[in-house]
Protein backbone atom coordinates (compact mmCIF):
# COMPACT_ATOMS: atom_id res chain seq x y z
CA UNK A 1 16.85 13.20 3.42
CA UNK A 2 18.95 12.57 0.36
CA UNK A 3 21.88 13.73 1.82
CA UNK A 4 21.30 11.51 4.53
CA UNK A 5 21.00 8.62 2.11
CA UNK A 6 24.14 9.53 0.25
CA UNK A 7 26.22 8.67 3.20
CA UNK A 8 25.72 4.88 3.15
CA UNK A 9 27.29 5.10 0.04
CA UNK A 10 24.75 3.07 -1.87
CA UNK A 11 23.81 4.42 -5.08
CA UNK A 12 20.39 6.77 -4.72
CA UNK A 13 18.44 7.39 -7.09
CA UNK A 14 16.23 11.30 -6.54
CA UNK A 15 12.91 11.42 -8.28
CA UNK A 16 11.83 14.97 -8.08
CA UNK A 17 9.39 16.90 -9.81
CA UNK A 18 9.94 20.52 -8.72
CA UNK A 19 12.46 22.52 -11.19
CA UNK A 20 13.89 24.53 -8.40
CA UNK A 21 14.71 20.90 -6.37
CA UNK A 22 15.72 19.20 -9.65
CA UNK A 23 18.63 22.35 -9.68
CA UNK A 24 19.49 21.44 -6.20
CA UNK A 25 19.84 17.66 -6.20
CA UNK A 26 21.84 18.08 -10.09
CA UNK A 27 24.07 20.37 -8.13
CA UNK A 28 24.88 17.84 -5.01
CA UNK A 29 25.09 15.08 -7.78
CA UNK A 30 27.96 16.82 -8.94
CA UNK A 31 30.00 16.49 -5.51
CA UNK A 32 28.10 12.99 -4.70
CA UNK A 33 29.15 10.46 -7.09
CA UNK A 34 26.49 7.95 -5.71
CA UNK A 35 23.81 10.31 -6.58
CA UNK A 36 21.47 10.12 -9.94
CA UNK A 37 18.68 12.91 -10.13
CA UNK A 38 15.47 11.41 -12.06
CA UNK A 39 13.60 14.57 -12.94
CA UNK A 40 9.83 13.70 -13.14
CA UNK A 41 6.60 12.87 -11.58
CA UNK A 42 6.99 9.32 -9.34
CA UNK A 43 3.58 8.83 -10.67
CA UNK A 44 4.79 8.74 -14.51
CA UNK A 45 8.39 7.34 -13.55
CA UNK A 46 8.97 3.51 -14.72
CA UNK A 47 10.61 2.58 -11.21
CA UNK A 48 11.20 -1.21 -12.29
CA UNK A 49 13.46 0.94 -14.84
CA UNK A 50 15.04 2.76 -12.10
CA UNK A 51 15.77 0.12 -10.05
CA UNK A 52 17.85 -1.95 -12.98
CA UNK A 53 16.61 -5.21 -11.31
CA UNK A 54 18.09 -4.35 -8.37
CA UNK A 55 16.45 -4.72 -4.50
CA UNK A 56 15.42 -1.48 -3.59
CA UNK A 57 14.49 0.89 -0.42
CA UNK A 58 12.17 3.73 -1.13
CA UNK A 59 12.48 6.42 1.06
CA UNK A 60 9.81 9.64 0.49
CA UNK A 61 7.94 12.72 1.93
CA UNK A 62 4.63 12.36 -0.26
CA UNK A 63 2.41 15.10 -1.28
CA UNK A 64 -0.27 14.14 1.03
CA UNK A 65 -3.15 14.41 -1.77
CA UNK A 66 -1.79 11.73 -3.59
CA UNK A 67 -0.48 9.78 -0.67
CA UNK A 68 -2.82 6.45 -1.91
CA UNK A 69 -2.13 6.89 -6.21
CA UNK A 70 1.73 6.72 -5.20
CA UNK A 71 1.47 3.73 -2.70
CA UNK A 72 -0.13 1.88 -5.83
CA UNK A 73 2.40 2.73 -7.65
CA UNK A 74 4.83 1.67 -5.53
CA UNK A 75 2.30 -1.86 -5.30
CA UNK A 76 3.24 -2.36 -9.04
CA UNK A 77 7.52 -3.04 -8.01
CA UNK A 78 6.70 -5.05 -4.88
CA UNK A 79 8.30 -7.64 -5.94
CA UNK A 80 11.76 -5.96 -5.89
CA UNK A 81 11.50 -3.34 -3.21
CA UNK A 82 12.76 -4.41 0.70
CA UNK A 83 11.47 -1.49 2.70
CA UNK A 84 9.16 1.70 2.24
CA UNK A 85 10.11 4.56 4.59
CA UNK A 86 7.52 7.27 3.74
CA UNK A 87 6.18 10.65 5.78
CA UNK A 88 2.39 11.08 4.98
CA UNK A 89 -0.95 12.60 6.88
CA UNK A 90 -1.25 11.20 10.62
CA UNK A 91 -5.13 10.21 9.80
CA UNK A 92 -3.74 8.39 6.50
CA UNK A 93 -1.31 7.01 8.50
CA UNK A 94 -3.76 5.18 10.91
CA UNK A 95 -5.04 3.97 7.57
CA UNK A 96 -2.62 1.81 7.11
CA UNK A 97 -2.12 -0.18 10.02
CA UNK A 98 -5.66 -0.50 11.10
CA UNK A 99 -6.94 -3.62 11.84
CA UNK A 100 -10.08 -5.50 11.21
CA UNK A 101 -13.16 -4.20 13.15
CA UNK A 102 -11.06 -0.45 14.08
CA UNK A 103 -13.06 2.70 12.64
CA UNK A 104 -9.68 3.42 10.52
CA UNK A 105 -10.31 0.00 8.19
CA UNK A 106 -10.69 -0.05 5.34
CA UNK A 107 -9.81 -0.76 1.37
CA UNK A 108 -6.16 1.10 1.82
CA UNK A 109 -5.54 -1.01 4.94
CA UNK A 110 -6.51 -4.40 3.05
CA UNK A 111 -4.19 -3.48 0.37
CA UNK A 112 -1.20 -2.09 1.62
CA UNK A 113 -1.43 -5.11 4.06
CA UNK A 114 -1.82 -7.34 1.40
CA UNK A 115 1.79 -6.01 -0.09
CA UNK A 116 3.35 -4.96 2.94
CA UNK A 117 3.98 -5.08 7.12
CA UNK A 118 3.26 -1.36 7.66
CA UNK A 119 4.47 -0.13 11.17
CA UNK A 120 3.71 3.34 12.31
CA UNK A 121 7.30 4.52 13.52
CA UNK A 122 6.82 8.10 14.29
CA UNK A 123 4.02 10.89 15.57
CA UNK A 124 5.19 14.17 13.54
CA UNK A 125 3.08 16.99 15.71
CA UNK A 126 2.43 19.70 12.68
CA UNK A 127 4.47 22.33 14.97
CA UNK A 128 7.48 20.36 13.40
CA UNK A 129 7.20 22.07 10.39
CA UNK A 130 8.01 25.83 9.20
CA UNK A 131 5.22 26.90 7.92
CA UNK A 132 2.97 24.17 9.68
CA UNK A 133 0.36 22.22 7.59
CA UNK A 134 -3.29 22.07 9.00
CA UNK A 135 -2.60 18.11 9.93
CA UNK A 136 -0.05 16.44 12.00
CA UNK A 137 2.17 13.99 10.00
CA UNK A 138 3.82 10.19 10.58
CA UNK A 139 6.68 8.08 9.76
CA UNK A 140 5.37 4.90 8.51
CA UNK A 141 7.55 1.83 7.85
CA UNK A 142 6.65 -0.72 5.30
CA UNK A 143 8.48 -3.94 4.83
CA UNK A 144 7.62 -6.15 2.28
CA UNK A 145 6.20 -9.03 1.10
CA UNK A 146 3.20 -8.55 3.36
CA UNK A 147 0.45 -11.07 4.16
CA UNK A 148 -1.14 -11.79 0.54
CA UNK A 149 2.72 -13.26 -0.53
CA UNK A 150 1.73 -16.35 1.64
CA UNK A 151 -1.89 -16.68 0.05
CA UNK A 152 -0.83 -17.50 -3.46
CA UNK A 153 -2.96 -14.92 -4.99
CA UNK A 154 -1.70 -14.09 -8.46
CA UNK A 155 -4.47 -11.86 -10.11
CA UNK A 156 -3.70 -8.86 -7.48
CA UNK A 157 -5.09 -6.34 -9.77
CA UNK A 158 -8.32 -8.03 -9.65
CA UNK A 159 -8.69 -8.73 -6.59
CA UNK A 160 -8.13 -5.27 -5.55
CA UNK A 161 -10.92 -4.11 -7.77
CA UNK A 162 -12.64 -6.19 -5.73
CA UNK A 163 -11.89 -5.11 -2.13
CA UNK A 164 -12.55 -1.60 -3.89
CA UNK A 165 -15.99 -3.17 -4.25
CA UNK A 166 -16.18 -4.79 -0.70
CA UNK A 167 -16.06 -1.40 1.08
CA UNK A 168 -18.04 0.61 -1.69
CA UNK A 169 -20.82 1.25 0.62
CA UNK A 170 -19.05 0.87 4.17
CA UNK A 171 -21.98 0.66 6.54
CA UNK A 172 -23.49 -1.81 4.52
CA UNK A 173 -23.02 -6.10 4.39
CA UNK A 174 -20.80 -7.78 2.21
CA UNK A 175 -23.75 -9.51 0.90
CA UNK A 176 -25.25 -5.94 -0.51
CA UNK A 177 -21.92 -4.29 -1.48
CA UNK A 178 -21.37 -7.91 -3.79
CA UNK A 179 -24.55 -7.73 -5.87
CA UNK A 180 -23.10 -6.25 -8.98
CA UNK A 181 -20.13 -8.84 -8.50
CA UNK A 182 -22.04 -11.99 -7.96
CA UNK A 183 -25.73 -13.24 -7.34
CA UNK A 184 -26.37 -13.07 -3.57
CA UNK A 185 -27.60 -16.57 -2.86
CA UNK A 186 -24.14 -17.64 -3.95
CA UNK A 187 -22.08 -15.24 -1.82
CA UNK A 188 -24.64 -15.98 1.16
CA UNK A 189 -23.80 -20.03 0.50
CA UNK A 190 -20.07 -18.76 0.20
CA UNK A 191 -20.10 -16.98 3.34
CA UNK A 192 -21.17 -20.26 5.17
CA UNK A 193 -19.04 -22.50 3.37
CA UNK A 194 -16.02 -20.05 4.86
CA UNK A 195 -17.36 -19.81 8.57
CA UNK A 196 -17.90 -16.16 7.95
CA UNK A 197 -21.07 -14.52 8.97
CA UNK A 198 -23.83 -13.75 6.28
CA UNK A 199 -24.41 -10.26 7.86
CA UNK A 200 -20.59 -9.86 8.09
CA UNK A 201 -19.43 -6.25 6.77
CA UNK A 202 -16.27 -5.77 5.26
CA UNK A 203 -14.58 -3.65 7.86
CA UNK A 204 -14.81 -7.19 9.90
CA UNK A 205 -12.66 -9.02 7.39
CA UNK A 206 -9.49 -9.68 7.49
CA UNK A 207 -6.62 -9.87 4.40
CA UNK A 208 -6.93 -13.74 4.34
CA UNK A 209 -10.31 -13.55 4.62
CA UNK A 210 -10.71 -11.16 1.57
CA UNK A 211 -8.45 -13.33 -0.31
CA UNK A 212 -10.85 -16.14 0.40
CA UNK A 213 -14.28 -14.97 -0.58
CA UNK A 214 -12.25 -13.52 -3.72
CA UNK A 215 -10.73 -16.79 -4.38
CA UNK A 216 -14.68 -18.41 -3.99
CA UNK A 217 -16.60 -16.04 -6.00
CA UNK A 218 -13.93 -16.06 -8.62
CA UNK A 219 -13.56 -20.15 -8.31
CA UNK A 220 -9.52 -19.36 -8.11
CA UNK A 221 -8.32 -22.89 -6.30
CA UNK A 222 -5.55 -21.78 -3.38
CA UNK A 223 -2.96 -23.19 -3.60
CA UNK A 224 -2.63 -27.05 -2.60
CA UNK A 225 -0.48 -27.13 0.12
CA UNK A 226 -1.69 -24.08 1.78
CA UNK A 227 -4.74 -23.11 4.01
CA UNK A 228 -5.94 -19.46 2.79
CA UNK A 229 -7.59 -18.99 6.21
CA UNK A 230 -4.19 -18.77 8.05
């Protein structure tokens, strides 16, 4: 893949974490001018520092175990990256571009949706791969901003939390998963007041929608020449 990336000519920047691949990529630096080898875990590297305020493309094969840690971490630079090109699990995959009411939906979807457009590009059957893993894989494109960059929302970090707390106990309501975030008369009066149903669940919500209720319970104002239901 690097190599591959070295022949646009565009400067790339390796984050690697395995000594034996840090050799590798230090001695194809040396014959690749373009190339800069950032020895380290991606999960512990400052990418904003990386980057140099530059627009950036990330391109990966992610440990598959950590697959949702590094997506957040990638969350934290959306602001300055164009695409994400990454190869994770197929079922993780699915994840991601689920939509509202699909068995696959659920807190990942909501936020990489929030941050990103996430396509799934290409079905990687785990026969692909010497030796083969126990799960197929998939290419999954992500191009950013993503929906919540035309809601105005500005405390993201919070309002993750509390997606985190929408799906806590999935085959339960909205209403029940809420009670230790606000008293459930006022999300029930909430829920009206935003044509949503009172029994809804949050599997049945959509990005905007989420960034609604948050918006209510938190009494954040949207913006004033924008409708967050769109």
């Amino acid at each position: 893949m690097t190599e591959h990336l070295l022949q646009s000519a565009a400067p790339v920047y390796a984050v690697e974490v395995d000594p034996l691949l840090i050799e590798g990529l230090k001695r194809l630096a040396r014959k690749k001018p373009n190339l800069s080898v950032v020895p380290g875990d991606v999960l512990e590297t400052d990418l904003r520092a990386v980057a140099k305020g530059r627009r950036i493309r990330v391109y990966g094969n992610l440990p598959y175990y950590i697959t949702s840690p590094i997506l957040h971490h990638f969350f934290t630079i959306a602001d300055q990256i164009d695409e994400i090109h990454i190869m994770i699990q197929f079922e993780v995959a699915l994840r991601l571009v689920a939509q509202p009411g699909s068995k696959d939906y659920g807190y990942i979807s909501v936020a990489t949706q929030f941050f990103t457009r996430p396509e799934l590009v290409l079905r990687l059957p785990r026969g692909a791969f010497r030796p083969p893993p126990d799960v197929d894989s998939a290419l999954v494109t992500m191009r950013l901003p993503g929906k919540g960059a035309a809601l105005g929302l500005e405390e993201t970090d919070k309002f993750l939390e509390f997606v985190k707390s929408c799906f806590s106990q999935k085959r339960k309501t909205l209403l029940n998963n809420l009670r230790g975030v606000a008293d459930p008369g006022r999300v029930r009066s909430l829920l009206r007041l935003l044509q949503l149903r009172e029994d809804a669940r949050a599997e049945q919500l959509s990005v905007a929608d989420f960034v609604s209720v948050f918006r209510a319970i938190s009494s954040q104002p949207p913006p004033a020449d924008q409708d967050n239901r769109t």
